[in-house]
N, C-alpha and C. Protein backbone atom coordinates (compact mmCIF):
# COMPACT_ATOMS: atom_id res chain seq x y z
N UNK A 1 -11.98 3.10 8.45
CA UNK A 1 -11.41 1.95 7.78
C UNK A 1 -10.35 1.34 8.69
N UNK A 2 -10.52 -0.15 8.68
CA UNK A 2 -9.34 -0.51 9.62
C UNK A 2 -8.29 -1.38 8.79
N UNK A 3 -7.41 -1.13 9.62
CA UNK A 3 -5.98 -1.58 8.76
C UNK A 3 -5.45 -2.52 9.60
N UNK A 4 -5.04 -3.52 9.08
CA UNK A 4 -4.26 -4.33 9.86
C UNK A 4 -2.67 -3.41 10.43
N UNK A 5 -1.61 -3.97 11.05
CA UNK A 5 -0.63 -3.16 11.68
C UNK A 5 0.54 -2.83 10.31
N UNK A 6 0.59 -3.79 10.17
CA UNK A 6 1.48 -3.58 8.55
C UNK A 6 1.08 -2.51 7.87
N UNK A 7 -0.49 -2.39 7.44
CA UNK A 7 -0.36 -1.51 6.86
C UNK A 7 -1.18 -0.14 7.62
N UNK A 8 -1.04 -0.09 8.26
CA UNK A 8 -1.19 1.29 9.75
C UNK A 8 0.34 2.03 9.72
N UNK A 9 1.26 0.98 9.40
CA UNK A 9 2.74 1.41 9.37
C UNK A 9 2.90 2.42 8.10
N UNK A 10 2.35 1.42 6.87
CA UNK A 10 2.41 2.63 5.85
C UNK A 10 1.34 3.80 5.44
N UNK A 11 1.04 3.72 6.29
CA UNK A 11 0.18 5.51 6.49
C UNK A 11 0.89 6.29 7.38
N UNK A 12 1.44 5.95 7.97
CA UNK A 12 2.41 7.18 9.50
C UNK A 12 3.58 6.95 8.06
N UNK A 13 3.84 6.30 7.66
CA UNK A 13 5.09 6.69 6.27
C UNK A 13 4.56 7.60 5.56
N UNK A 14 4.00 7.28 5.09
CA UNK A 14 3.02 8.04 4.02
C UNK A 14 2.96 9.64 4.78
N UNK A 15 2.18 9.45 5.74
CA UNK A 15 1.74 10.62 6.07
C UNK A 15 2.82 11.71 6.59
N UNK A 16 4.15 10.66 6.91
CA UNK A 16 5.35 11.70 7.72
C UNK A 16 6.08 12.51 6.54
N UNK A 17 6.08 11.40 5.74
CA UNK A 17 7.00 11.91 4.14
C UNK A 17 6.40 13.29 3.22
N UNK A 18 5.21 12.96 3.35
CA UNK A 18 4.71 14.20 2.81
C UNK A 18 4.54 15.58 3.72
N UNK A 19 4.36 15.00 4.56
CA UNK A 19 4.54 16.62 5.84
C UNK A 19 6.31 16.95 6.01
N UNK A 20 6.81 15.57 5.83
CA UNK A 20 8.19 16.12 5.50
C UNK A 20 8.76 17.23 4.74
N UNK A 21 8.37 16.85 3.61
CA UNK A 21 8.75 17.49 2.33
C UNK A 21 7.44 18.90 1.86
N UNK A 22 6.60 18.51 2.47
CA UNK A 22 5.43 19.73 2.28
C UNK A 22 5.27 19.46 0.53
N UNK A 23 5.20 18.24 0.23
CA UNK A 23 4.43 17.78 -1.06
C UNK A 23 3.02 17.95 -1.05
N UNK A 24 2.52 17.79 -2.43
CA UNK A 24 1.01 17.18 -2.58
C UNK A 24 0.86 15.89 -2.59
N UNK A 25 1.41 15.09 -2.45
CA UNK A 25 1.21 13.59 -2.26
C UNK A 25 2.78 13.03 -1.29
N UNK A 26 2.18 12.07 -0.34
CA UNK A 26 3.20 11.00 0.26
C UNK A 26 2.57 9.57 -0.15
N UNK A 27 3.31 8.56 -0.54
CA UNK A 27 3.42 6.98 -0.44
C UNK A 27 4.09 6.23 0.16
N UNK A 28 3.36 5.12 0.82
CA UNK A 28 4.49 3.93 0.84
C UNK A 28 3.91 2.95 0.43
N UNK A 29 4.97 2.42 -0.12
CA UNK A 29 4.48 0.75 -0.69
C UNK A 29 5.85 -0.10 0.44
N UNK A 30 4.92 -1.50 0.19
CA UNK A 30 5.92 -2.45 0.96
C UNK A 30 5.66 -3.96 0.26
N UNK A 31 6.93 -4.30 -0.14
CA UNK A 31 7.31 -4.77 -1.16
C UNK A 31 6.85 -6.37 -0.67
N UNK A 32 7.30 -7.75 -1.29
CA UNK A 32 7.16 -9.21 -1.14
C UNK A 32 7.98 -9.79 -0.19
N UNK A 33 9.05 -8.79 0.17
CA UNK A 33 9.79 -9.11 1.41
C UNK A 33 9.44 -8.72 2.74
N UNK A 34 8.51 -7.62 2.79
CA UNK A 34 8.30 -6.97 4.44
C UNK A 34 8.90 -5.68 4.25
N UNK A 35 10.30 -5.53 2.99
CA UNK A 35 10.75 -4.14 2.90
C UNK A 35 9.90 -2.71 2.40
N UNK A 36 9.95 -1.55 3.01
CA UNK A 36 8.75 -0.37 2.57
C UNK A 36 9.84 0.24 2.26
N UNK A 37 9.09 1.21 0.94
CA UNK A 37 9.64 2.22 0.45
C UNK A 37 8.50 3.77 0.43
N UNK A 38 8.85 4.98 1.04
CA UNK A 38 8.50 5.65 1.91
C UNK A 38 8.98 7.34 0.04
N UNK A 39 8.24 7.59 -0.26
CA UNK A 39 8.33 9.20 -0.98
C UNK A 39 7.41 9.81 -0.87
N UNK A 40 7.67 10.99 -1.58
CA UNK A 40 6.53 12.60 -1.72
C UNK A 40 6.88 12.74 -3.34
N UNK A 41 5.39 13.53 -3.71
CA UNK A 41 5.64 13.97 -5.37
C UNK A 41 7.03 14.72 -5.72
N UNK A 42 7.31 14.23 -6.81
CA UNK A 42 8.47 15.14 -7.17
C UNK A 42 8.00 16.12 -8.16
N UNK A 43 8.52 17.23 -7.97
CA UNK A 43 7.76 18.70 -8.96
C UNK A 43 8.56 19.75 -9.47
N UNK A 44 9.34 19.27 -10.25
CA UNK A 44 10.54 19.97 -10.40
C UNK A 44 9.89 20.33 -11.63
N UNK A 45 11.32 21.66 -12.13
CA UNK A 45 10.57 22.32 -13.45
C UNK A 45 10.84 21.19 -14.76
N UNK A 46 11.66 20.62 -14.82
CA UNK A 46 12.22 19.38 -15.59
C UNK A 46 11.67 17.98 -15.22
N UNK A 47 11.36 17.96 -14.04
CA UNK A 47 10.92 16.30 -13.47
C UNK A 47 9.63 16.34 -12.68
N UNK A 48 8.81 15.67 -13.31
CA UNK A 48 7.19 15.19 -12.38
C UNK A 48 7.05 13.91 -11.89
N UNK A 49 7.37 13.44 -11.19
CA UNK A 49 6.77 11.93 -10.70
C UNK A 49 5.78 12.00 -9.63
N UNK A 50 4.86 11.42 -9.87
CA UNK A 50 3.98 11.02 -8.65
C UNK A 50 4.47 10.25 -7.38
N UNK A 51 4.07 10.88 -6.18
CA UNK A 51 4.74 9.61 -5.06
C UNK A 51 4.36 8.25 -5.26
N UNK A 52 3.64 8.20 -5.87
CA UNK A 52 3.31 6.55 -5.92
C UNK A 52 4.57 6.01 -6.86
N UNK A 53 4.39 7.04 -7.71
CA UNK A 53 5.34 6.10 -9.62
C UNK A 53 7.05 6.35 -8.94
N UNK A 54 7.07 6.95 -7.40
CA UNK A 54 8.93 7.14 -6.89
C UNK A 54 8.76 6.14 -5.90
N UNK A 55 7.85 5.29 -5.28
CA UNK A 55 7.91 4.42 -4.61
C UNK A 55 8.19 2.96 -5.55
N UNK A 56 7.12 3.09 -6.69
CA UNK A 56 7.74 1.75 -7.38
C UNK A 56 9.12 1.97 -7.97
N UNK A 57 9.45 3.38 -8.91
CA UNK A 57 10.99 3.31 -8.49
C UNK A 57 11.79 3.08 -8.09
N UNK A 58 11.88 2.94 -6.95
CA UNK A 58 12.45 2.73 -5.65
C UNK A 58 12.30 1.26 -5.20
N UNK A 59 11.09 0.89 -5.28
CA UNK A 59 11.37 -0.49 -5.18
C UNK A 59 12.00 -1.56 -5.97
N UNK A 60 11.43 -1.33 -7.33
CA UNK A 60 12.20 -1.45 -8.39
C UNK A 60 13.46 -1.54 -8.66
N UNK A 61 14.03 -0.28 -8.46
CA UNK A 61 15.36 -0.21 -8.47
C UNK A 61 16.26 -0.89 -7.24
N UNK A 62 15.62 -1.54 -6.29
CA UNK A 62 16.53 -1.86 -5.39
C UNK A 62 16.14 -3.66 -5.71
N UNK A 63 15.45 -3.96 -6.40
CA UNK A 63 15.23 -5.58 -6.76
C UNK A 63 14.17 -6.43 -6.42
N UNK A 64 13.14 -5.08 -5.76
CA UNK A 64 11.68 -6.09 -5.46
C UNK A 64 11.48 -6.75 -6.43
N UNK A 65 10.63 -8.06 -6.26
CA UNK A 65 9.59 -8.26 -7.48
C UNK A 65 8.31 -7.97 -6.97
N UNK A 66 7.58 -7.18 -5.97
CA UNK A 66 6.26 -7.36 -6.36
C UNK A 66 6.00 -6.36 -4.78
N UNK A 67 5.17 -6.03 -4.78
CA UNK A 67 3.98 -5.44 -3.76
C UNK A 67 3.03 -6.17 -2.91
N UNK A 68 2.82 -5.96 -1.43
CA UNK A 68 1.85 -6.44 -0.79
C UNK A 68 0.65 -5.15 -0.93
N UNK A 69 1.02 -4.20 -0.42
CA UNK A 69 0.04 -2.79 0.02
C UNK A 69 0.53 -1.48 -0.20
N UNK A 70 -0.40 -0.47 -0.58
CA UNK A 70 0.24 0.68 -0.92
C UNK A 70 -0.47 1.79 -0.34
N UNK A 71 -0.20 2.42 0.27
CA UNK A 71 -0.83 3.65 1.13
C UNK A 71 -0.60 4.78 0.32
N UNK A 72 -1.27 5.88 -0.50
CA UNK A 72 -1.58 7.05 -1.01
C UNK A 72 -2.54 7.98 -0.45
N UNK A 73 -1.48 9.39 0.61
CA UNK A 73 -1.83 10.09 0.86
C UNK A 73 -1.77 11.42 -0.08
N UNK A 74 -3.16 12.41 -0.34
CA UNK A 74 -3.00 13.40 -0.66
C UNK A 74 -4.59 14.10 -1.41
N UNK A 75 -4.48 14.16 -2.82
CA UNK A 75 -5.67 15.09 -2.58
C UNK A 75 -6.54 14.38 -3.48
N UNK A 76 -6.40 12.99 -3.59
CA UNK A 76 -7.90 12.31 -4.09
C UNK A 76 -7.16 10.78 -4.52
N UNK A 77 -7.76 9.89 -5.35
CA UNK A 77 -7.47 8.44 -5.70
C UNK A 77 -6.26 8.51 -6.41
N UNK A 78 -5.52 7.25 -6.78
CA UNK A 78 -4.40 7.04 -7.98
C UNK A 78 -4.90 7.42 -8.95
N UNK A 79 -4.18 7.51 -9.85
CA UNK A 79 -4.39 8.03 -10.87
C UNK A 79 -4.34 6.32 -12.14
N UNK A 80 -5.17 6.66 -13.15
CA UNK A 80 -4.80 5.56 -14.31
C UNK A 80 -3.28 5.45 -14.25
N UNK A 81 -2.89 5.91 -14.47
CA UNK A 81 -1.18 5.93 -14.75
C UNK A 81 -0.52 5.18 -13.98
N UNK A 82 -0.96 5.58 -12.62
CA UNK A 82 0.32 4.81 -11.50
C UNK A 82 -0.56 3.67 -11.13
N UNK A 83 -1.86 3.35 -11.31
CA UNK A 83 -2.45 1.81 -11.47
C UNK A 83 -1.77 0.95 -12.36
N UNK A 84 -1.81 1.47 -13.16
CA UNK A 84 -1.05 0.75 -14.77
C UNK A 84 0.14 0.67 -14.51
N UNK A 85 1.04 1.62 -13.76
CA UNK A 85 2.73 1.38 -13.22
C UNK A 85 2.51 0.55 -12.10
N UNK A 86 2.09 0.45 -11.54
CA UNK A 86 2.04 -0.46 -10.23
C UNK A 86 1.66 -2.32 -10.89
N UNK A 87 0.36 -1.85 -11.91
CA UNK A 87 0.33 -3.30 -12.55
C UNK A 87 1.30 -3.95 -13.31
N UNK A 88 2.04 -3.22 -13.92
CA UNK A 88 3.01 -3.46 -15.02
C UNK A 88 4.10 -4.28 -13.71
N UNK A 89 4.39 -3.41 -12.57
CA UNK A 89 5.37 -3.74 -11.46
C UNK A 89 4.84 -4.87 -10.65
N UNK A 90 3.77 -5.51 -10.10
CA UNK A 90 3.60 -6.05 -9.10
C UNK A 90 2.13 -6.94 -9.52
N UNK A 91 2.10 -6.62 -10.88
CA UNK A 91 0.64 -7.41 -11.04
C UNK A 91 -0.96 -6.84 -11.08
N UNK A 92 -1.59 -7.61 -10.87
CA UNK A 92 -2.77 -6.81 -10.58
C UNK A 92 -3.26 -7.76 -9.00
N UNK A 93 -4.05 -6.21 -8.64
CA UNK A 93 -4.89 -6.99 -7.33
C UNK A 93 -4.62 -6.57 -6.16
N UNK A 94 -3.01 -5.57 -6.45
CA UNK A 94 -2.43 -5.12 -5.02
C UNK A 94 -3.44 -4.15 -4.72
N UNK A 95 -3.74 -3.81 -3.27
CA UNK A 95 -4.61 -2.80 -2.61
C UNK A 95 -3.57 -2.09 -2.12
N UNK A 96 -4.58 -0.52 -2.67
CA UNK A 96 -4.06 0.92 -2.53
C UNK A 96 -5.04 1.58 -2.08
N UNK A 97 -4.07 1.76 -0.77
CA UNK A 97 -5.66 2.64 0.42
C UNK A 97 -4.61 4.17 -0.04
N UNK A 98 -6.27 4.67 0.02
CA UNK A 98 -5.82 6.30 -0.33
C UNK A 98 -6.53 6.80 0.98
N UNK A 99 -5.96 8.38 1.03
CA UNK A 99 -6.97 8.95 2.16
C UNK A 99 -6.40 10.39 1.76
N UNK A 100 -6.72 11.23 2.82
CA UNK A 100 -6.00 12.86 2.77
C UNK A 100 -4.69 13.20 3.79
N UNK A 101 -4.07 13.94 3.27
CA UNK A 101 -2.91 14.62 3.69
C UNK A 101 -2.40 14.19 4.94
N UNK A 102 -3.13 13.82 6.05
CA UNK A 102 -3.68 13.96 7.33
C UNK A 102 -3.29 12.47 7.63
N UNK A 103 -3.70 11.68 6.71
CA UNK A 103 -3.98 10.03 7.24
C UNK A 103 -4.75 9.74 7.06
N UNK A 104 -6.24 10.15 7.11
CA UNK A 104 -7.57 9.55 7.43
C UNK A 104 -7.93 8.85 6.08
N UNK A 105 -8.36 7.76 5.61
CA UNK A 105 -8.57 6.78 4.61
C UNK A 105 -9.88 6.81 4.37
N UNK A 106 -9.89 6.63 2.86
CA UNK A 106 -11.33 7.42 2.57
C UNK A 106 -11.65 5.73 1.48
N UNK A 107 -10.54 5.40 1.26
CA UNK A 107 -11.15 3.81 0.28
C UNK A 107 -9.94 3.15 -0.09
N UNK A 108 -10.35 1.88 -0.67
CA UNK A 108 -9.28 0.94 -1.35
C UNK A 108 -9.51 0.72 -2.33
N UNK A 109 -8.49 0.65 -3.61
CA UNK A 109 -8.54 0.57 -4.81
C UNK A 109 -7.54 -0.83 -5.13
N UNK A 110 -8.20 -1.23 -6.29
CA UNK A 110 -6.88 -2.19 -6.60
C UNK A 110 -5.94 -2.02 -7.87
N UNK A 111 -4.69 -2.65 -7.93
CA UNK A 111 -3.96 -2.67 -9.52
C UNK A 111 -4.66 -3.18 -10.30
């Protein structure tokens, strides 16, 4: 699959964050400005977020309105949930390349 450079950027995010942290999932999304926001799953005994649903967090919370592209590395597609959080956040239509742990991109999905 080829990626334009923008979003080639958020897979080496994706992919560093989660080897960072030794999660089951890394994301990045990059927001309507050019700004990316870069997490890993959170798995605490009290707190679950998906890396995807701490990237719109994150974007969110800092004043995006909206999404260009979203890179999801880890062990298969988004989930209903963080489609539906991502739509609720940015609309529908944004493309979310998934792949494995690694980087390698296996498809694109949309909000």
């Amino acid at each position: 699959m080829d990626l334009d450079a923008e979003d080639s950027k958020l897979v080496t995010l994706a992919r560093a964050t989660r080897a960072r942290t030794g999660a089951r999932e890394g994301a990045a999304l990059r927001d309507l400005d050019g700004r990316t926001y870069a997490a890993a799953t959170v798995d605490l005994p009290h707190l679950q977020v998906s890396a995807l649903g701490v990237t719109i967090a994150m974007a969110c919370s800092s004043g995006a309105k909206g999404a260009e592209a979203v890179v999801l590395l880890g062990d298969g597609e988004p989930s209903a949930d963080d489609l539906a959080a991502l739509r609720d956040f940015a609309g529908a239509g944004v493309p979310v390349h998934h792949g494995g742990p690694a980087g390698q991109l296996a498809g694109t999905v949309t909000s």
